[in-house]
N, C-alpha and C. Protein backbone atom coordinates (compact mmCIF):
# COMPACT_ATOMS: atom_id res chain seq x y z
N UNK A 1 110.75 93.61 77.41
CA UNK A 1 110.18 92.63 78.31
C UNK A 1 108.98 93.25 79.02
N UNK A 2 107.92 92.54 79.00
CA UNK A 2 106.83 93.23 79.35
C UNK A 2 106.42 92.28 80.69
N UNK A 3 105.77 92.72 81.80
CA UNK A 3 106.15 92.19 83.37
C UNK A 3 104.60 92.82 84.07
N UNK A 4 104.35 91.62 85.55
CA UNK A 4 103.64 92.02 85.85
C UNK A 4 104.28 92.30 87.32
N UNK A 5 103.86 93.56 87.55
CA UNK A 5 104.49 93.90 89.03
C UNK A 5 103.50 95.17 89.98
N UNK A 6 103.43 94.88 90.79
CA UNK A 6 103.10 95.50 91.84
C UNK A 6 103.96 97.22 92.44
N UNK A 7 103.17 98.11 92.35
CA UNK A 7 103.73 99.44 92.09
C UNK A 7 103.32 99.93 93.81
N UNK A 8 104.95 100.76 94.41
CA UNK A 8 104.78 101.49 95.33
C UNK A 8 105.14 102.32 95.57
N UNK A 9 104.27 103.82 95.72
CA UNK A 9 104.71 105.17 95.43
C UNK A 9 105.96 105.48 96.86
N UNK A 10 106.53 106.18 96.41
CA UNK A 10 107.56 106.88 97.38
C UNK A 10 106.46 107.85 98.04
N UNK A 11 107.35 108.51 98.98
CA UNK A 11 106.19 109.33 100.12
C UNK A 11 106.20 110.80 99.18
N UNK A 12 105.13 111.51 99.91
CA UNK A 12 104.45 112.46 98.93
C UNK A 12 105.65 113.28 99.29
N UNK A 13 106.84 113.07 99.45
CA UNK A 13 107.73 113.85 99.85
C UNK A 13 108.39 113.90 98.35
N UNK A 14 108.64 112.35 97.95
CA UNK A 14 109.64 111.96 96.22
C UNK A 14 108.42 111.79 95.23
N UNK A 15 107.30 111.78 95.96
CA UNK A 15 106.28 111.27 94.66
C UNK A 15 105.25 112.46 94.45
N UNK A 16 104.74 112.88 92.90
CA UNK A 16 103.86 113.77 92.81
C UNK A 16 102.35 113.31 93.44
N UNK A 17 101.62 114.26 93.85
CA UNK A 17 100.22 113.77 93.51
C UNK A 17 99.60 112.74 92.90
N UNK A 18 99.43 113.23 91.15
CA UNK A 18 99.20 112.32 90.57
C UNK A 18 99.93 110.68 90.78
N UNK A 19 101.07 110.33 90.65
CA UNK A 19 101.86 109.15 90.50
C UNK A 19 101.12 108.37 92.10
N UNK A 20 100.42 109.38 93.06
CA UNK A 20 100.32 108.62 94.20
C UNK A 20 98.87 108.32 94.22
N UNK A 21 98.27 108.84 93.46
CA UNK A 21 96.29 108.85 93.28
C UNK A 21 96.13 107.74 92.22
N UNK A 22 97.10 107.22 91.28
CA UNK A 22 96.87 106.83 89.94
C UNK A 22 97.38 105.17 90.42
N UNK A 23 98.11 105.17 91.59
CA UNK A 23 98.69 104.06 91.95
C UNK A 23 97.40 103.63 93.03
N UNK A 24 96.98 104.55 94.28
CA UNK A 24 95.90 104.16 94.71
C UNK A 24 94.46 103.95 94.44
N UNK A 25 94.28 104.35 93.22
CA UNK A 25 93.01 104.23 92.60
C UNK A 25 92.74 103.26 91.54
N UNK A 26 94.33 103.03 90.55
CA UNK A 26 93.71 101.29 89.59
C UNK A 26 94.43 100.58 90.11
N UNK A 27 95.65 100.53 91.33
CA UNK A 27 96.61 99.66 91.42
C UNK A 27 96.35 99.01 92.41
N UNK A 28 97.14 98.12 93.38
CA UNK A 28 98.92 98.54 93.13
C UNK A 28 98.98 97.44 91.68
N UNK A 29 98.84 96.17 91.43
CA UNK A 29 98.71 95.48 90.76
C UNK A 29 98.90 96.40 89.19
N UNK A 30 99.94 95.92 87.88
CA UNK A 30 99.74 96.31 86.60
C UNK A 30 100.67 95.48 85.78
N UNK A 31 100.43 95.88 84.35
CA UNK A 31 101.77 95.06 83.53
C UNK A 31 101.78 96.60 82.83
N UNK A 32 103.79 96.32 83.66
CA UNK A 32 104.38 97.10 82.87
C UNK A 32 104.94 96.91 81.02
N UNK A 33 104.65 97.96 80.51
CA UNK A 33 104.64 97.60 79.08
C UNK A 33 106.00 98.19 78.05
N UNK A 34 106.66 99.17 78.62
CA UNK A 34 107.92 99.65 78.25
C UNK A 34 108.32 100.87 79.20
N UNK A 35 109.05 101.33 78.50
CA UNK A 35 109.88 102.37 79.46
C UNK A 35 110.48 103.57 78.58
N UNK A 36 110.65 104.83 78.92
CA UNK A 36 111.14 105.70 78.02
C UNK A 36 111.00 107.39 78.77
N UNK A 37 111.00 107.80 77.72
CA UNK A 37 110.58 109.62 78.32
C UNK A 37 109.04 109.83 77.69
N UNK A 38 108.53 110.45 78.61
CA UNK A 38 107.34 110.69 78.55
C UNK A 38 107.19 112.54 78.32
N UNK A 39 107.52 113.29 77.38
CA UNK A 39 107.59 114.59 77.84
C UNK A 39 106.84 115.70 77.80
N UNK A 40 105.43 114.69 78.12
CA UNK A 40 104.79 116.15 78.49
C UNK A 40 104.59 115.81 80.37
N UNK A 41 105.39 114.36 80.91
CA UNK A 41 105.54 114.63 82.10
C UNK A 41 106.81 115.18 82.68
N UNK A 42 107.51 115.81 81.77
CA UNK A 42 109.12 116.22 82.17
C UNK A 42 109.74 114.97 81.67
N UNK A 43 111.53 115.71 82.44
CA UNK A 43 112.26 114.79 82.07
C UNK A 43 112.33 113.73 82.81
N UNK A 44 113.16 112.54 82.43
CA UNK A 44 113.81 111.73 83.33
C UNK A 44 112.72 109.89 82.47
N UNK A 45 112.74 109.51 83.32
CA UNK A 45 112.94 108.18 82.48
C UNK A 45 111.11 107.27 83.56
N UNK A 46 110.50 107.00 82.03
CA UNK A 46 108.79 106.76 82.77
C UNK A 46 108.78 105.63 82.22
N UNK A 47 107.89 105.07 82.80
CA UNK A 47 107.06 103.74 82.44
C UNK A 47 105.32 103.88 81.84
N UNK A 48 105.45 103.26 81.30
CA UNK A 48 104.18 102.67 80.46
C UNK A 48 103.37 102.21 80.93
N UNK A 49 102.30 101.80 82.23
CA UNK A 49 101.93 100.64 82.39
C UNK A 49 100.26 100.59 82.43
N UNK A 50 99.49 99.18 82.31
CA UNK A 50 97.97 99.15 81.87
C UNK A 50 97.74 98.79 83.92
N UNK A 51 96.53 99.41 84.32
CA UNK A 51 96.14 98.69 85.44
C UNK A 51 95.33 97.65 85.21
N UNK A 52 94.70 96.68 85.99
CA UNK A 52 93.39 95.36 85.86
C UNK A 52 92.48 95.74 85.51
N UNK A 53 92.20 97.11 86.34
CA UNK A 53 90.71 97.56 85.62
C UNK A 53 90.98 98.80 84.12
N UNK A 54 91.96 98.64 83.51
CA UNK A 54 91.81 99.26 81.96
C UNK A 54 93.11 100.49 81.96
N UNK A 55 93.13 100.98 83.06
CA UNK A 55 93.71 102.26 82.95
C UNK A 55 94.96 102.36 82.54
N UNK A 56 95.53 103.14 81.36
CA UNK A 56 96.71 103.15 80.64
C UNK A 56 97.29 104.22 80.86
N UNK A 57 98.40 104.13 81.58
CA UNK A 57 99.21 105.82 81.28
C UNK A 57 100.39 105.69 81.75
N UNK A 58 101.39 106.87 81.58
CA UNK A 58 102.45 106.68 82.03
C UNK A 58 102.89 107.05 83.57
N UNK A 59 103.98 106.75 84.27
CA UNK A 59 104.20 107.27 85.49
C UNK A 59 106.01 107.23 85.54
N UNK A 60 106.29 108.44 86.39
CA UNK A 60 107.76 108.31 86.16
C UNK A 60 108.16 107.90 87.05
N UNK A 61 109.54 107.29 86.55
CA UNK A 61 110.34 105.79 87.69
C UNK A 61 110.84 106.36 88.87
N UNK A 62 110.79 107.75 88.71
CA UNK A 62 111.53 108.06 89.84
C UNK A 62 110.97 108.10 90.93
N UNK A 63 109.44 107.79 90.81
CA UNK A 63 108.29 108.51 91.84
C UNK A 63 107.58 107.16 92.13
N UNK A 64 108.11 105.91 91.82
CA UNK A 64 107.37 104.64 92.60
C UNK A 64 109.06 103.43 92.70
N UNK A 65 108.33 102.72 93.30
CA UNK A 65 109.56 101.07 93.41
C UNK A 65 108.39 99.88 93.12
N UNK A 66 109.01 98.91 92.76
CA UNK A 66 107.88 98.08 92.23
C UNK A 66 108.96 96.61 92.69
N UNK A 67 107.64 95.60 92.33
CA UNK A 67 108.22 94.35 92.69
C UNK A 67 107.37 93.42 92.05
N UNK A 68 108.02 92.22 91.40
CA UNK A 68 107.51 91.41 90.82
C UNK A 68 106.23 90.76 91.31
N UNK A 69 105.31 90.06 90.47
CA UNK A 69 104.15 89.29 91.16
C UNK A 69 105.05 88.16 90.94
N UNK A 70 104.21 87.19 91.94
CA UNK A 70 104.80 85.66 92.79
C UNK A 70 104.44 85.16 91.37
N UNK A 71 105.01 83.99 90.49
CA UNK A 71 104.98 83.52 89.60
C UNK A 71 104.66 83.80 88.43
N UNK A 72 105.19 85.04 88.09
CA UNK A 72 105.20 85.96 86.76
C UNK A 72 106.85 85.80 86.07
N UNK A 73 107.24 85.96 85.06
CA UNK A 73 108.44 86.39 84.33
C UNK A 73 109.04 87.51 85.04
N UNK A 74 110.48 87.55 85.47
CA UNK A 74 111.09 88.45 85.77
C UNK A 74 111.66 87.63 87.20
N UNK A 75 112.40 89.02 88.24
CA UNK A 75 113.23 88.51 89.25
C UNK A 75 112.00 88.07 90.44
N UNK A 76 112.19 87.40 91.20
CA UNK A 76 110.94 87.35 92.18
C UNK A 76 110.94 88.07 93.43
N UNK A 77 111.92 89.03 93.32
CA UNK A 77 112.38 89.64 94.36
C UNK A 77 111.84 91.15 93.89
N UNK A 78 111.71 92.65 95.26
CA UNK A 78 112.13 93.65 94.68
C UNK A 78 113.04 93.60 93.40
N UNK A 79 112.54 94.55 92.53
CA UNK A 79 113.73 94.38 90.76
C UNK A 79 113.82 95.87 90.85
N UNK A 80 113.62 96.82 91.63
CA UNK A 80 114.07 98.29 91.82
C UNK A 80 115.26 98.63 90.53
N UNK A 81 116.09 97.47 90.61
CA UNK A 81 117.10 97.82 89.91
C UNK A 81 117.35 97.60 88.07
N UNK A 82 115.71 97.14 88.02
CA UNK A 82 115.79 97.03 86.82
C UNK A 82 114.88 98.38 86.34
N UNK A 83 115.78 99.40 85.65
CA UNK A 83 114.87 100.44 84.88
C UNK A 83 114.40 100.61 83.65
N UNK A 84 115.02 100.29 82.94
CA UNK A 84 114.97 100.21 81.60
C UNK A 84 114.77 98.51 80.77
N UNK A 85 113.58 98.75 80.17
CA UNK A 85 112.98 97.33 79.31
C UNK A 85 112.18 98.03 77.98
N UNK A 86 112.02 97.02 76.87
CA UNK A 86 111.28 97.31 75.89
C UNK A 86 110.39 96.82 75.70
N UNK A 87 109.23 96.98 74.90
CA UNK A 87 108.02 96.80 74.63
C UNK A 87 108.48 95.18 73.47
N UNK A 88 107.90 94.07 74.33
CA UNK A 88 107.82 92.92 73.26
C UNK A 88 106.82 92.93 71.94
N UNK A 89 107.27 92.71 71.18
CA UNK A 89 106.39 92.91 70.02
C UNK A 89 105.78 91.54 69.07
């Protein structure tokens, strides 16, 4: 399921650098595009996602919370609790 949602980094306390520069510089706004391990960012479980203005890369789930846009597919609420989705094909 591929989704458009609004990305918000945890404090630079849970979130790296990068995950907090990459969110303030194409975001918050993106469509997430799948989900998986990313491993040349370590372990643990990342997302896929494109920003508005082009930018493609991954970021790991552990280091943002996200929330649906107002009349998009998905919950319309915080979906924190959804981690894992696949790439529609």
């Amino acid at each position: 399921m591929k989704m458009n949602v609004t990305l918000e980094s945890h404090s630079s306390q849970f979130a790296s650098r990068r995950t907090i520069n990459r969110i303030l510089q194409h975001g918050p706004e993106f469509r997430a595009l799948k989900s998986g391990n990313c491993p040349v960012l370590g372990d643990g479980l990342h997302w896929l996602v494109r920003s508005e203005d082009g930018w493609l890369g991954w970021l790991p789930k552990a280091e943002f919370r996200f929330f649906t846009m107002p009349g998009m597919p998905g919950p319309s609420k915080c979906a924190s609790n959804v981690n894992n989705f696949s790439l529609d094909n």
